[in-house]
Protein backbone atom coordinates (compact mmCIF):
# COMPACT_ATOMS: atom_id res chain seq x y z
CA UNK A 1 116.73 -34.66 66.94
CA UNK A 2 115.46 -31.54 68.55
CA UNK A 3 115.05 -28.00 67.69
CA UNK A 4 118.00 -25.69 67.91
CA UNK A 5 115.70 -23.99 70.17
CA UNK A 6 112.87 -24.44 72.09
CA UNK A 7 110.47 -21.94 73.91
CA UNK A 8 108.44 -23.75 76.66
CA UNK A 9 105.50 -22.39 78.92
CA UNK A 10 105.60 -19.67 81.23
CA UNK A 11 108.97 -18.05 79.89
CA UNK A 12 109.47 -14.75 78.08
CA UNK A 13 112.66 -15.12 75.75
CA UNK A 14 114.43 -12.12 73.53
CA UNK A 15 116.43 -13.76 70.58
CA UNK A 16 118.29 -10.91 69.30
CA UNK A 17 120.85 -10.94 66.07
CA UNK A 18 122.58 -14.01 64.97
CA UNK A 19 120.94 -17.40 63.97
CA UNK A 20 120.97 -20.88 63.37
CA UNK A 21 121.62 -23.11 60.63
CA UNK A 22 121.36 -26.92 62.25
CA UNK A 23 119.63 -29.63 62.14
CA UNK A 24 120.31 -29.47 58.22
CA UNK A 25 119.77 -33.34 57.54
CA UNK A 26 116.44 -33.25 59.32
CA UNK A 27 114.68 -35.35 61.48
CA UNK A 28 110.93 -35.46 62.72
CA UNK A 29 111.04 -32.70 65.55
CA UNK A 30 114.46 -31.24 64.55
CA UNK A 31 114.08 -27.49 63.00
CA UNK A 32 115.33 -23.27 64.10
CA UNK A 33 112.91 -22.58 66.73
CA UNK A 34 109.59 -24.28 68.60
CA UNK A 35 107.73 -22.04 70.83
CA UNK A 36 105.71 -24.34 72.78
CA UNK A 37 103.23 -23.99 75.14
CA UNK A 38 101.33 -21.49 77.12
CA UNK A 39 102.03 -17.95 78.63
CA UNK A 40 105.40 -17.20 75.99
CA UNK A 41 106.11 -14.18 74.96
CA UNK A 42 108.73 -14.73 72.51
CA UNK A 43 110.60 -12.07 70.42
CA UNK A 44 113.19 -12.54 67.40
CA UNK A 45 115.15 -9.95 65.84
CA UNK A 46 117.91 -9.68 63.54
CA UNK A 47 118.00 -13.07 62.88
CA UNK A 48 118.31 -15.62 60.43
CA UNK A 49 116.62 -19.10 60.29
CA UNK A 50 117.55 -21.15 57.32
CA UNK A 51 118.96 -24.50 55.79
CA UNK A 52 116.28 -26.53 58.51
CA UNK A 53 114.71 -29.90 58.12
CA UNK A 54 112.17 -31.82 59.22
CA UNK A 55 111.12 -35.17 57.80
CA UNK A 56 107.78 -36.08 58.75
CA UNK A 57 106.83 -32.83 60.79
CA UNK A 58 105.94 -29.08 59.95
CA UNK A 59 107.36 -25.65 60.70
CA UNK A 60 111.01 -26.76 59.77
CA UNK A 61 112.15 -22.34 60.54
CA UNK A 62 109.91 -22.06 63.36
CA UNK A 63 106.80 -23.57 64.42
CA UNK A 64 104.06 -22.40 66.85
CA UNK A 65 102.43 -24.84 68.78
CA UNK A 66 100.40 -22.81 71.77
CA UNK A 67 97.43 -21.14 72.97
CA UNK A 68 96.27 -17.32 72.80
CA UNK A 69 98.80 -16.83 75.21
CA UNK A 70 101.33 -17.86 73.51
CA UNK A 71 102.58 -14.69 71.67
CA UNK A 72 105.39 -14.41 68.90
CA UNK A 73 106.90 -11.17 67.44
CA UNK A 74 109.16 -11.48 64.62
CA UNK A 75 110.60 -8.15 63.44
CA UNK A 76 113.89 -7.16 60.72
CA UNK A 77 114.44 -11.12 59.92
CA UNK A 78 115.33 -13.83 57.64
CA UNK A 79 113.29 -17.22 57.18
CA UNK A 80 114.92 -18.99 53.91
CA UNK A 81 115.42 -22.03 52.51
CA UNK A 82 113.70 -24.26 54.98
CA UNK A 83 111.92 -27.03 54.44
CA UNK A 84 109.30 -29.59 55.81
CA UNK A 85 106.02 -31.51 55.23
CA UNK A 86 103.49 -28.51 55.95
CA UNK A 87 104.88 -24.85 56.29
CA UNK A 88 108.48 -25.19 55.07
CA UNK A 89 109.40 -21.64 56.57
CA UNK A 90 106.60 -21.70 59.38
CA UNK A 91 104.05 -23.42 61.10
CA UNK A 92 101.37 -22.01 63.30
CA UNK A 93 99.04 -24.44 65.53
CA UNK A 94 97.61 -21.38 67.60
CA UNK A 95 98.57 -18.35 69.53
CA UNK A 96 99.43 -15.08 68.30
CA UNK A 97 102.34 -14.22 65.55
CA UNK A 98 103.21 -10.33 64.64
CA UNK A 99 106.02 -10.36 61.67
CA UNK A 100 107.37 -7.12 61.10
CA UNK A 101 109.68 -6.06 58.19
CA UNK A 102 110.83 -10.03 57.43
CA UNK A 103 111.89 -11.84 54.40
CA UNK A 104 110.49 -15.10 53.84
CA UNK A 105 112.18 -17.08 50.66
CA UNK A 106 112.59 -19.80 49.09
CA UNK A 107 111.39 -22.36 51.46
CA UNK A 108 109.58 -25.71 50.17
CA UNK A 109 107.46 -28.40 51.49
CA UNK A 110 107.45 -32.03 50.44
CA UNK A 111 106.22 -32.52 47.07
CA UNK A 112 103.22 -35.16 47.54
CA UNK A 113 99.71 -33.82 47.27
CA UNK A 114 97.73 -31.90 49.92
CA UNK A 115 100.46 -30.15 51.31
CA UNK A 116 100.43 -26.43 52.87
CA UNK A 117 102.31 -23.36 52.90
CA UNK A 118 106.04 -23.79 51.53
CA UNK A 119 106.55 -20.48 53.24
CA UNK A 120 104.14 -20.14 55.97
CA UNK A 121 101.16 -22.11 57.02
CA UNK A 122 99.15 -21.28 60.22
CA UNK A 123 95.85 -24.15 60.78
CA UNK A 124 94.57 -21.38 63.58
CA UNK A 125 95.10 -18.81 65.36
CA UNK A 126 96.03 -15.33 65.00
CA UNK A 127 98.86 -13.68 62.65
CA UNK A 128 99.61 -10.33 61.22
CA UNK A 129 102.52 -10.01 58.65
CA UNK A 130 103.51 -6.24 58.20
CA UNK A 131 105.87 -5.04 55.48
CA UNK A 132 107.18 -8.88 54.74
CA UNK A 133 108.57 -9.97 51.51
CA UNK A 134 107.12 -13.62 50.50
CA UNK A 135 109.21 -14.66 47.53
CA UNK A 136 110.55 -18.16 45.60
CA UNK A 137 108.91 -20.67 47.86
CA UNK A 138 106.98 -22.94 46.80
CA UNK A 139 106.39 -27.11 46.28
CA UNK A 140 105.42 -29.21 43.07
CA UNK A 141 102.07 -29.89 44.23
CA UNK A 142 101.56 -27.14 47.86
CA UNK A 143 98.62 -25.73 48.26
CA UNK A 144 99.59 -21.53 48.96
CA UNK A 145 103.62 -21.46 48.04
CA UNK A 146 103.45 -17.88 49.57
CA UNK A 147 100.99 -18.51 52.79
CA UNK A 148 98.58 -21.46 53.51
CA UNK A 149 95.35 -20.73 56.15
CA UNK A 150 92.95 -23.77 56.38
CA UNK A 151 92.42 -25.77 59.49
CA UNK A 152 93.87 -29.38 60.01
CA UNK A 153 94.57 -29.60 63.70
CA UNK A 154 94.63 -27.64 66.85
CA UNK A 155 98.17 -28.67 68.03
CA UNK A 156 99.05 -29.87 71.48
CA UNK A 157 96.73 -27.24 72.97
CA UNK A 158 93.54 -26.19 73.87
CA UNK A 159 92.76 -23.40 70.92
CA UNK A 160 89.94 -21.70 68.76
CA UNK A 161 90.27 -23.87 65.67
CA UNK A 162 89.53 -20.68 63.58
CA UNK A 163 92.09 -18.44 61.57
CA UNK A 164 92.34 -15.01 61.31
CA UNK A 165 95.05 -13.40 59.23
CA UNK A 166 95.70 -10.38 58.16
CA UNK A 167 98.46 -9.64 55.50
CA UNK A 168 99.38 -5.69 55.71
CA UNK A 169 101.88 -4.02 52.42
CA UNK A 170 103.50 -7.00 51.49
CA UNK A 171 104.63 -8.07 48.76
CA UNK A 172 104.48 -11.25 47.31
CA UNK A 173 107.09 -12.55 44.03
CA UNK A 174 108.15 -15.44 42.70
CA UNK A 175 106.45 -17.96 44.32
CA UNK A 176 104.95 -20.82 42.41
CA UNK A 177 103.21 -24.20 42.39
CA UNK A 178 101.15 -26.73 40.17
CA UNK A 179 97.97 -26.48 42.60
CA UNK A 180 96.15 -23.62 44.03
CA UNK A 181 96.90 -20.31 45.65
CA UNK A 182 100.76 -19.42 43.90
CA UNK A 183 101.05 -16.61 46.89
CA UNK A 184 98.11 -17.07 49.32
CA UNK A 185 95.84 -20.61 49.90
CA UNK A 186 92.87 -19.80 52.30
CA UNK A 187 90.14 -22.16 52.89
CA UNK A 188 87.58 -23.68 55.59
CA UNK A 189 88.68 -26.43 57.00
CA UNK A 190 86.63 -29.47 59.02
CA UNK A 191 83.75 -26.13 58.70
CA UNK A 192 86.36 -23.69 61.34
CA UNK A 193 86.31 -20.68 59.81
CA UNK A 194 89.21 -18.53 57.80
CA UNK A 195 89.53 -15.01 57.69
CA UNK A 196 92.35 -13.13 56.16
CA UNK A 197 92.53 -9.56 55.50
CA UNK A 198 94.69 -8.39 53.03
């Protein structure tokens, strides 16, 4: 199957109120939202991305699979109950993510070991989550229930293989796993640095 919707190169897209509950079964690209590519400018408001499911594949909510110019502003939304094999509620391969006043909760990621971010995981690029609240997800075994940062693959795209994060009043509740990092995993990965900032 294929995302409920999907942001390719060279397009600027406003996704305003509403949102999207398919692809509930889950298949290896299914999912809410790709945005894909170069030169996006993407924006979602007001809207809700839950109850998504990929199999074999990450960023089951959205997932981010671009260059620096591929740029992603989230602002007044939902990400819930999503889930995938990294990044249950998001995934991040490059470009540029702003998150502004969102709720990201209760979204899991399989439970087999070496898995990232039942929330959100981002392997590089840059993000910047602003007034979020990270809460109840998690996975028996993920590495960061909250948020995951460590490099495992540049995407489909040319792109820094370095991270830099910065997490700005948040807060963070409720999230929980056997391994490491309950709310935030960071780590080098393949020797690409990580930076967060919180």
């Amino acid at each position: 199957g294929n995302p409920a919707i999907s942001v390719q190169s060279r397009a600027t897209v406003v996704i305003n109120n509403g949102g999207n509950y398919c692809n509930v079964s889950g298949s290896t690209s299914s999912g809410g939202i790709e945005s894909y590519g170069t030169s996006i400018n993407l924006t979602i408001s007001n809207y809700v991305l839950s109850y998504n499911s990929k199999t074999t594949n990450n960023g089951s909510g959205l997932l981010i699979n671009g260059d620096a110019t591929n740029v992603v502003l989230i602002k007044n939304s939902t990400i819930s109950n999503n889930n995938s094999t990294y990044g249950g509620g998001i995934a991040q391969y490059g470009g540029n993510l702003t998150m502004r006043d969102c709720i990201i909760d209760g979204n899991t990621v399989a439970s087999a070991t070496n898995k990232y971010g039942g929330g959100f995981y981002i392997s590089c690029g840059v993000a910047k989550l602003s007034r979020c609240i990270i809460q109840n997800n998690g996975g028996t075994t993920v590495r960061g229930s909250g948020i995951a940062c460590r490099y495992t693959g540049a995407g489909a795209f040319s792109s820094p293989r370095t991270i830099s994060l910065t997490v700005d009043s948040c807060t963070f509740q409720n999230n929980s796993t056997s391994a490491t990092g309950a709310d935030i995993y960071a780590a080098n990965g393949s020797g690409n640095a990580c930076n967060v900032t919180v």
